[in-house]
N, C-alpha and C. Protein backbone atom coordinates (compact mmCIF):
# COMPACT_ATOMS: atom_id res chain seq x y z
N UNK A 1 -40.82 -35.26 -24.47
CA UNK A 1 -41.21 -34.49 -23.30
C UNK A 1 -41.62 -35.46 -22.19
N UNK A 2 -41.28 -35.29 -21.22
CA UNK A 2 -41.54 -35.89 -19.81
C UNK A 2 -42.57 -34.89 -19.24
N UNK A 3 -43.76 -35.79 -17.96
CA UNK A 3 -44.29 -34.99 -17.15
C UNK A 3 -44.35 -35.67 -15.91
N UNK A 4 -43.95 -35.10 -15.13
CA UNK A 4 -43.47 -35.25 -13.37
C UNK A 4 -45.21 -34.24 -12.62
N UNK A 5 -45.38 -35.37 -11.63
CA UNK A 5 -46.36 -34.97 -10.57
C UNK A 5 -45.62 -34.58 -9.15
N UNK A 6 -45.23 -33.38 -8.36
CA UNK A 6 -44.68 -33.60 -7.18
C UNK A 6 -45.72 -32.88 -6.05
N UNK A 7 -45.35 -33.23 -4.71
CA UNK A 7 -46.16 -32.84 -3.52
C UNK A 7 -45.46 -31.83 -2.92
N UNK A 8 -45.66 -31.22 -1.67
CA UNK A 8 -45.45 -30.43 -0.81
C UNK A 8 -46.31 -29.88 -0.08
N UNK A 9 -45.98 -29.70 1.23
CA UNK A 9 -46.56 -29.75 2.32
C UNK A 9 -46.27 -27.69 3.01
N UNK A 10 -47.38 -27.38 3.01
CA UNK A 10 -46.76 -25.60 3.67
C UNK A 10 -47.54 -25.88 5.09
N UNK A 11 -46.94 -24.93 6.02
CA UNK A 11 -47.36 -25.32 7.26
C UNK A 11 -48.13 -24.70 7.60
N UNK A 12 -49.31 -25.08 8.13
CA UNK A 12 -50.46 -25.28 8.57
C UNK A 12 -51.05 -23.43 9.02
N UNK A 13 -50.63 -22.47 8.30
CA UNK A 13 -51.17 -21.74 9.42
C UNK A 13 -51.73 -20.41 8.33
N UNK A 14 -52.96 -19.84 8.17
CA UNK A 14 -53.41 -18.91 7.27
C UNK A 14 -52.36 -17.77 6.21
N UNK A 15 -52.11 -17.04 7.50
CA UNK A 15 -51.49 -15.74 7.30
C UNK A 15 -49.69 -16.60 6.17
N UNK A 16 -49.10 -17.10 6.99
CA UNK A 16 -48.05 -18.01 5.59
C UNK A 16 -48.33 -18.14 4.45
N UNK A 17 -49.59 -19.00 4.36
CA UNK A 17 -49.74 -19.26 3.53
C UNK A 17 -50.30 -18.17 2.25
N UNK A 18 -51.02 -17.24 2.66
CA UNK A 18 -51.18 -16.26 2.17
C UNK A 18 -49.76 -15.27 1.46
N UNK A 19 -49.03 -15.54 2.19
CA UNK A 19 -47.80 -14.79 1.89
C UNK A 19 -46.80 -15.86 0.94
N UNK A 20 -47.06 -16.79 0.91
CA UNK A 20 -46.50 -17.86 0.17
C UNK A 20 -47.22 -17.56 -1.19
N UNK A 21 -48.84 -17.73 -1.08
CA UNK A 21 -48.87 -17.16 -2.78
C UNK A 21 -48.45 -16.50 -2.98
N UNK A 22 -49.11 -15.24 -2.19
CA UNK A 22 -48.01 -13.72 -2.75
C UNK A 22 -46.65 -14.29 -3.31
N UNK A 23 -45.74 -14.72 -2.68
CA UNK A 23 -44.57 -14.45 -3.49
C UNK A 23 -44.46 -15.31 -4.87
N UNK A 24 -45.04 -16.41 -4.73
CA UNK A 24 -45.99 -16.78 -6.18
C UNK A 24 -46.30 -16.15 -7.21
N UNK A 25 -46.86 -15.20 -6.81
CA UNK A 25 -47.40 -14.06 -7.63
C UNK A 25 -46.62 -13.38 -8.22
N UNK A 26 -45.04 -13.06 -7.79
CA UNK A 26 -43.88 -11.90 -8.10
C UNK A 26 -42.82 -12.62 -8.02
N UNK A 27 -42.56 -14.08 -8.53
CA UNK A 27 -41.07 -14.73 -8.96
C UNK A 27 -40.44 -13.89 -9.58
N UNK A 28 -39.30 -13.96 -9.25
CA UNK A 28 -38.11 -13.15 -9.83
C UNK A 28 -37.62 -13.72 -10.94
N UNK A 29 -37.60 -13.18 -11.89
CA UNK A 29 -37.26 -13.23 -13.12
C UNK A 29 -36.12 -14.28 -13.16
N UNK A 30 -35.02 -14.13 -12.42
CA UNK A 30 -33.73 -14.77 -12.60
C UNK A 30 -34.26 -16.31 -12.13
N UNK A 31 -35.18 -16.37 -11.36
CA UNK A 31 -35.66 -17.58 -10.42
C UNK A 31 -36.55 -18.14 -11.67
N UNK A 32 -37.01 -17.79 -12.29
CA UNK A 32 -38.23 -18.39 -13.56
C UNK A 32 -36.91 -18.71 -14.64
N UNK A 33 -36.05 -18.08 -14.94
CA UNK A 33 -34.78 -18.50 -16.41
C UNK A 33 -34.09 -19.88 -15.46
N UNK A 34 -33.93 -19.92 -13.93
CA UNK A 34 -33.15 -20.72 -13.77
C UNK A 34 -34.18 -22.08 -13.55
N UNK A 35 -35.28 -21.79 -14.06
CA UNK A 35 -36.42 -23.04 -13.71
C UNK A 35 -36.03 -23.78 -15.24
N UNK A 36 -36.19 -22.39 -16.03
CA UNK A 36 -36.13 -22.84 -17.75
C UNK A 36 -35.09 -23.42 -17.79
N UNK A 37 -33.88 -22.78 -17.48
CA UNK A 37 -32.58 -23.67 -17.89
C UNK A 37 -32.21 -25.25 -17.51
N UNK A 38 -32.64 -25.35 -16.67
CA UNK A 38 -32.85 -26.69 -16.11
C UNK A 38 -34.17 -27.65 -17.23
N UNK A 39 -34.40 -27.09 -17.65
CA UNK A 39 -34.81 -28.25 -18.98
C UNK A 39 -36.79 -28.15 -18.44
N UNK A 40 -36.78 -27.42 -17.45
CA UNK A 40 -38.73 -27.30 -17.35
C UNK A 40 -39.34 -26.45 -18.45
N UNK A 41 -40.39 -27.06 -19.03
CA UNK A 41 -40.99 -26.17 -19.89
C UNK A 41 -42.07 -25.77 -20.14
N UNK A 42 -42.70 -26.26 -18.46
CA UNK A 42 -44.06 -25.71 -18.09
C UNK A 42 -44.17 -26.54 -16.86
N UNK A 43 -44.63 -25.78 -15.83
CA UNK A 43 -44.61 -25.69 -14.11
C UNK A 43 -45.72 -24.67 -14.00
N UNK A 44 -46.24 -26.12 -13.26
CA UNK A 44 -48.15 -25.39 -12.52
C UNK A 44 -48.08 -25.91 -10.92
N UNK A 45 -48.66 -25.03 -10.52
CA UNK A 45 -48.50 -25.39 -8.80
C UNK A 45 -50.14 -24.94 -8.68
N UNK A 46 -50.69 -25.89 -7.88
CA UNK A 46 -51.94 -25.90 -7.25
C UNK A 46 -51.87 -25.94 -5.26
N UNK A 47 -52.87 -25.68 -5.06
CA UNK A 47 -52.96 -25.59 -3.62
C UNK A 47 -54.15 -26.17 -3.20
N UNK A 48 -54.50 -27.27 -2.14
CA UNK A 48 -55.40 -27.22 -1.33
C UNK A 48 -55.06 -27.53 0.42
N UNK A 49 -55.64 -26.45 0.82
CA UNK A 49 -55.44 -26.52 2.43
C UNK A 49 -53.98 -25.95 2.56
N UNK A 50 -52.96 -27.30 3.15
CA UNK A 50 -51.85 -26.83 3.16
C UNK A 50 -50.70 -27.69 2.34
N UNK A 51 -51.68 -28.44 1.78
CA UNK A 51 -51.07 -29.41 0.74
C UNK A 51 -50.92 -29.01 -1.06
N UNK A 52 -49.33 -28.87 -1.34
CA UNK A 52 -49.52 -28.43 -2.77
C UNK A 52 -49.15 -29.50 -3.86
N UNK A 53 -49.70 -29.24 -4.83
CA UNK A 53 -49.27 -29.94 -6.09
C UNK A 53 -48.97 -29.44 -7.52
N UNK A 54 -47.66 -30.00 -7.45
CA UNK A 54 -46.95 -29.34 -9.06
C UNK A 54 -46.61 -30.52 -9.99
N UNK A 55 -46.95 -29.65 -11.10
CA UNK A 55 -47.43 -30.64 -12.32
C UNK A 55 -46.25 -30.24 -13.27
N UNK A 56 -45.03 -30.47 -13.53
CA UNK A 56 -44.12 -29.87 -14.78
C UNK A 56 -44.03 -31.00 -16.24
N UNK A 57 -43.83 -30.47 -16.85
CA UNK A 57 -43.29 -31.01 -18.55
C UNK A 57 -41.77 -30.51 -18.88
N UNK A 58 -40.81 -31.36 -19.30
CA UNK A 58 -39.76 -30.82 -19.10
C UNK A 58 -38.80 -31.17 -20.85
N UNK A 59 -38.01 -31.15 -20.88
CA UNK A 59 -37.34 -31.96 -21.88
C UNK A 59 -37.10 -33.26 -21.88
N UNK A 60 -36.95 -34.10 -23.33
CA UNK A 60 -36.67 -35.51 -22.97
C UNK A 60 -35.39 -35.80 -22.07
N UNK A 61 -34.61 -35.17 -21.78
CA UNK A 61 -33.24 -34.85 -21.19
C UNK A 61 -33.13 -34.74 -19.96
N UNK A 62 -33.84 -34.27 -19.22
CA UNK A 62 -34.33 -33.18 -17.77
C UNK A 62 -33.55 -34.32 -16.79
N UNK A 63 -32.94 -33.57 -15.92
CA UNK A 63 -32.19 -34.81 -14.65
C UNK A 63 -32.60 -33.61 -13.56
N UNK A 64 -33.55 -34.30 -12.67
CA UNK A 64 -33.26 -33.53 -11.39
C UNK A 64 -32.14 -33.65 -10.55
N UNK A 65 -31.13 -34.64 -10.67
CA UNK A 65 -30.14 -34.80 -10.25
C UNK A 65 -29.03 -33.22 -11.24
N UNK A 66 -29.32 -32.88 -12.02
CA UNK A 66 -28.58 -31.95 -12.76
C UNK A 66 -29.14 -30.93 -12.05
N UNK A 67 -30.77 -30.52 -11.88
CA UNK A 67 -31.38 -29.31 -11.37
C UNK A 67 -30.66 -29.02 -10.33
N UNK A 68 -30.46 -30.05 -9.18
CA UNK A 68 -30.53 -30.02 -8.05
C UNK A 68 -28.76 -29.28 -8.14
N UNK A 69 -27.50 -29.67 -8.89
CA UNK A 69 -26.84 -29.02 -9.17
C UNK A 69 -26.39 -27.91 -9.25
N UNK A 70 -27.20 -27.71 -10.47
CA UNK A 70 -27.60 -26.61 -11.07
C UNK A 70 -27.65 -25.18 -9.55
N UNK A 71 -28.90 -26.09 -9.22
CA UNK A 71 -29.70 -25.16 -8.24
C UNK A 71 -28.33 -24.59 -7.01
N UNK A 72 -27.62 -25.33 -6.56
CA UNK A 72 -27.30 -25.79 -5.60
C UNK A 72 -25.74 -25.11 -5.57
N UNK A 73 -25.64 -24.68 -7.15
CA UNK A 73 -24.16 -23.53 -7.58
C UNK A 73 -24.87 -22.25 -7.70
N UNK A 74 -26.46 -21.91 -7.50
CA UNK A 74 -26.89 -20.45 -7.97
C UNK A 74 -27.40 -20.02 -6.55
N UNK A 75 -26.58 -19.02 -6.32
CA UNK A 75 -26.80 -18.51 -5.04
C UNK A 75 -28.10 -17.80 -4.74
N UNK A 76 -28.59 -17.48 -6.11
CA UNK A 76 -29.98 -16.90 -6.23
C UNK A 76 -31.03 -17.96 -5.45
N UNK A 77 -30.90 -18.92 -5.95
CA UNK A 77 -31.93 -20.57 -6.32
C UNK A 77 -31.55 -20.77 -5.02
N UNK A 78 -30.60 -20.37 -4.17
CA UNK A 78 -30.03 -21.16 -2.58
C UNK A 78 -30.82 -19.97 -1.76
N UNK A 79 -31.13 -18.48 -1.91
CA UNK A 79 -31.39 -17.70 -1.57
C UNK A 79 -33.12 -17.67 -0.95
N UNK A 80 -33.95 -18.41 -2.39
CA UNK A 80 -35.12 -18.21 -2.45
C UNK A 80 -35.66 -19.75 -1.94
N UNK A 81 -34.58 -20.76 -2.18
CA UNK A 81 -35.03 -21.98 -1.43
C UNK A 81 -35.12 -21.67 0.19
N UNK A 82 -33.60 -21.49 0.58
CA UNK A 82 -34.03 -21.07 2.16
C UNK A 82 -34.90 -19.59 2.90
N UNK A 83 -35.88 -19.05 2.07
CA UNK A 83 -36.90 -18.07 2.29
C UNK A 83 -37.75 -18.85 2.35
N UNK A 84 -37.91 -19.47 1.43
CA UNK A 84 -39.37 -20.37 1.10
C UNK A 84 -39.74 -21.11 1.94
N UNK A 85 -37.91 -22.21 2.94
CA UNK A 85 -38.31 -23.04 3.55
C UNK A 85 -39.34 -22.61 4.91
N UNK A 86 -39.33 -20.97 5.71
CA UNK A 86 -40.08 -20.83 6.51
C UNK A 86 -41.57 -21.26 6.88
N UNK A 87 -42.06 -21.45 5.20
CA UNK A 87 -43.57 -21.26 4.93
C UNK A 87 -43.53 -22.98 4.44
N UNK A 88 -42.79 -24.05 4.43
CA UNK A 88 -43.19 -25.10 3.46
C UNK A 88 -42.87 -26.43 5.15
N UNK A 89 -42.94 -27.46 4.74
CA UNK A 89 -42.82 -28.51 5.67
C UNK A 89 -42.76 -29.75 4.81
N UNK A 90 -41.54 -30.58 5.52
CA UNK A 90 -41.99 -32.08 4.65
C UNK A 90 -42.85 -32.73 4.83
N UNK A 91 -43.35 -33.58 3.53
CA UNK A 91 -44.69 -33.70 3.56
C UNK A 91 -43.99 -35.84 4.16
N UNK A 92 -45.17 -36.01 5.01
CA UNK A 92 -44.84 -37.29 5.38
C UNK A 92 -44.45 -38.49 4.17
N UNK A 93 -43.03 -38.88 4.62
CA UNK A 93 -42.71 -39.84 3.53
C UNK A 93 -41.61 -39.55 3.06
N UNK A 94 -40.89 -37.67 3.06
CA UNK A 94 -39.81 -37.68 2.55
C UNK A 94 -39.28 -37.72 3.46
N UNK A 95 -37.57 -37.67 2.69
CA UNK A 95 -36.11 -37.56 2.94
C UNK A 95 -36.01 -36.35 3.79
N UNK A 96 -35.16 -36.73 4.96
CA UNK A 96 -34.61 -35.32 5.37
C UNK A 96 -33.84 -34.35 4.59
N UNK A 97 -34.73 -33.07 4.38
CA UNK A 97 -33.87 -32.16 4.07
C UNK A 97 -34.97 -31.61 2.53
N UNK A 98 -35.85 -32.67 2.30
CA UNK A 98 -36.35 -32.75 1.11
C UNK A 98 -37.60 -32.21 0.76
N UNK A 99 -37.84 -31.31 -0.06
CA UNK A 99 -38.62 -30.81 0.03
C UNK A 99 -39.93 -31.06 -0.82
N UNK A 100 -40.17 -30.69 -2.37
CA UNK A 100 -40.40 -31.63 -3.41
C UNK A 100 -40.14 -32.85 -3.64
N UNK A 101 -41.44 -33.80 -3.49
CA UNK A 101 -41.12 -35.29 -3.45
C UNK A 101 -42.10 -35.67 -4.92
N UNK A 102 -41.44 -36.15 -5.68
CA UNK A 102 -41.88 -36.93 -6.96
C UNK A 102 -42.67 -37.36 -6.72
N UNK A 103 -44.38 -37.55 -7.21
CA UNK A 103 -45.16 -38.51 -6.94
C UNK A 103 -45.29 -40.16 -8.13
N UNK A 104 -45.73 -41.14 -7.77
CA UNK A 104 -46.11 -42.11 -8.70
C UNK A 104 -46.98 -41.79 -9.13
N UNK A 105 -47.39 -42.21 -10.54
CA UNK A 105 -48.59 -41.75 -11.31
C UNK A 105 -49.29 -43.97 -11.31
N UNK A 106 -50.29 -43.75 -11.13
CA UNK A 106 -51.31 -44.74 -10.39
C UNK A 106 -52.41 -44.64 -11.36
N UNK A 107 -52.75 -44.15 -12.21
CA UNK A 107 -54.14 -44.12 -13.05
C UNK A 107 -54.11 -43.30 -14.00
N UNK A 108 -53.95 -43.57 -15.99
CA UNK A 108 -54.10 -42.52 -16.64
C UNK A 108 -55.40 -42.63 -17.68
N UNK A 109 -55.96 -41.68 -18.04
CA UNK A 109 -57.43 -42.02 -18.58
C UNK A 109 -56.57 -41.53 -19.82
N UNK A 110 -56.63 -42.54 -20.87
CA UNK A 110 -55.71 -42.23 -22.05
C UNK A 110 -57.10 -42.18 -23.01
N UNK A 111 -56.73 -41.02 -23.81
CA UNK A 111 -57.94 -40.56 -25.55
C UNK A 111 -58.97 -41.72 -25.78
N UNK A 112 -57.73 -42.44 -25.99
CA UNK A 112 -58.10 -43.53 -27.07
C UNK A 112 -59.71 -44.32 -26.17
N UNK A 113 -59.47 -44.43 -24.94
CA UNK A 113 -60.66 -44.85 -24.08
C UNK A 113 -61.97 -44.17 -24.66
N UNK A 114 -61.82 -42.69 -24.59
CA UNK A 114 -62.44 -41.69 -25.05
C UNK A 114 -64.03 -41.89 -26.47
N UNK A 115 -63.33 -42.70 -27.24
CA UNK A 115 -63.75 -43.45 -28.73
C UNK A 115 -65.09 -43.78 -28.66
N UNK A 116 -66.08 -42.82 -29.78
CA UNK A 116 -67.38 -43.53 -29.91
C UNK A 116 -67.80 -44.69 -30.35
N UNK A 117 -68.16 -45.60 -30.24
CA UNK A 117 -68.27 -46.63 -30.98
C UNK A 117 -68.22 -47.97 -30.54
């Protein structure tokens, strides 16, 4: 199992963002199987301000280069990306066009630290 940290940026303004959870709240079924099929096998999205962060675990296998594929032949997944884009913004640093940017992982507090003794 792999775990990926990514960012995203929603734009700056209450009432969006409000409506951005909402639809959070009521993913479409076909939009959650085409997350699974793509090899994710747990996706958490957090929020502060207007800055988000998603945390996934995926298969040892997982290619976002395949997702992006994937994504990119399902007219559904093309449907709900360009809805979404109204409410989201790139976050400084990415690629044009890009929305989810991979973060580096910089510090892990591993168990074993943990140890009495």
């Amino acid at each position: 199992m792999k775990r990926y940290a990514l960012a995203l940026d929603l734009k700056d303004d209450e009432q969006l963002i409000a409506e951005y959870e909402q639809l959070h709240r009521n993913v479409a079924p076909e939009i959650k199987q085409s997350i699974i099929d793509s090899g994710i096998l747990q996706m958490e999205i957090y929020r502060f301000a207007d800055r988000m962060f998603m945390i996934i675990e995926t298969t040892a296998d997982f290619s976002f280069a395949e997702k992006a594929a994937a994504d990119a032949a399902n007219p559904l997944v093309q449907e709900w990306e360009q809805f979404t884009w109204k409410y989201q913004k790139a976050i400084p640093g990415s690629k044009p066009g890009e929305k989810w940017v991979v973060m580096d992982k910089i510090f892990e507090l591993s168990p074993i630290e943990h140890t009495n003794g």
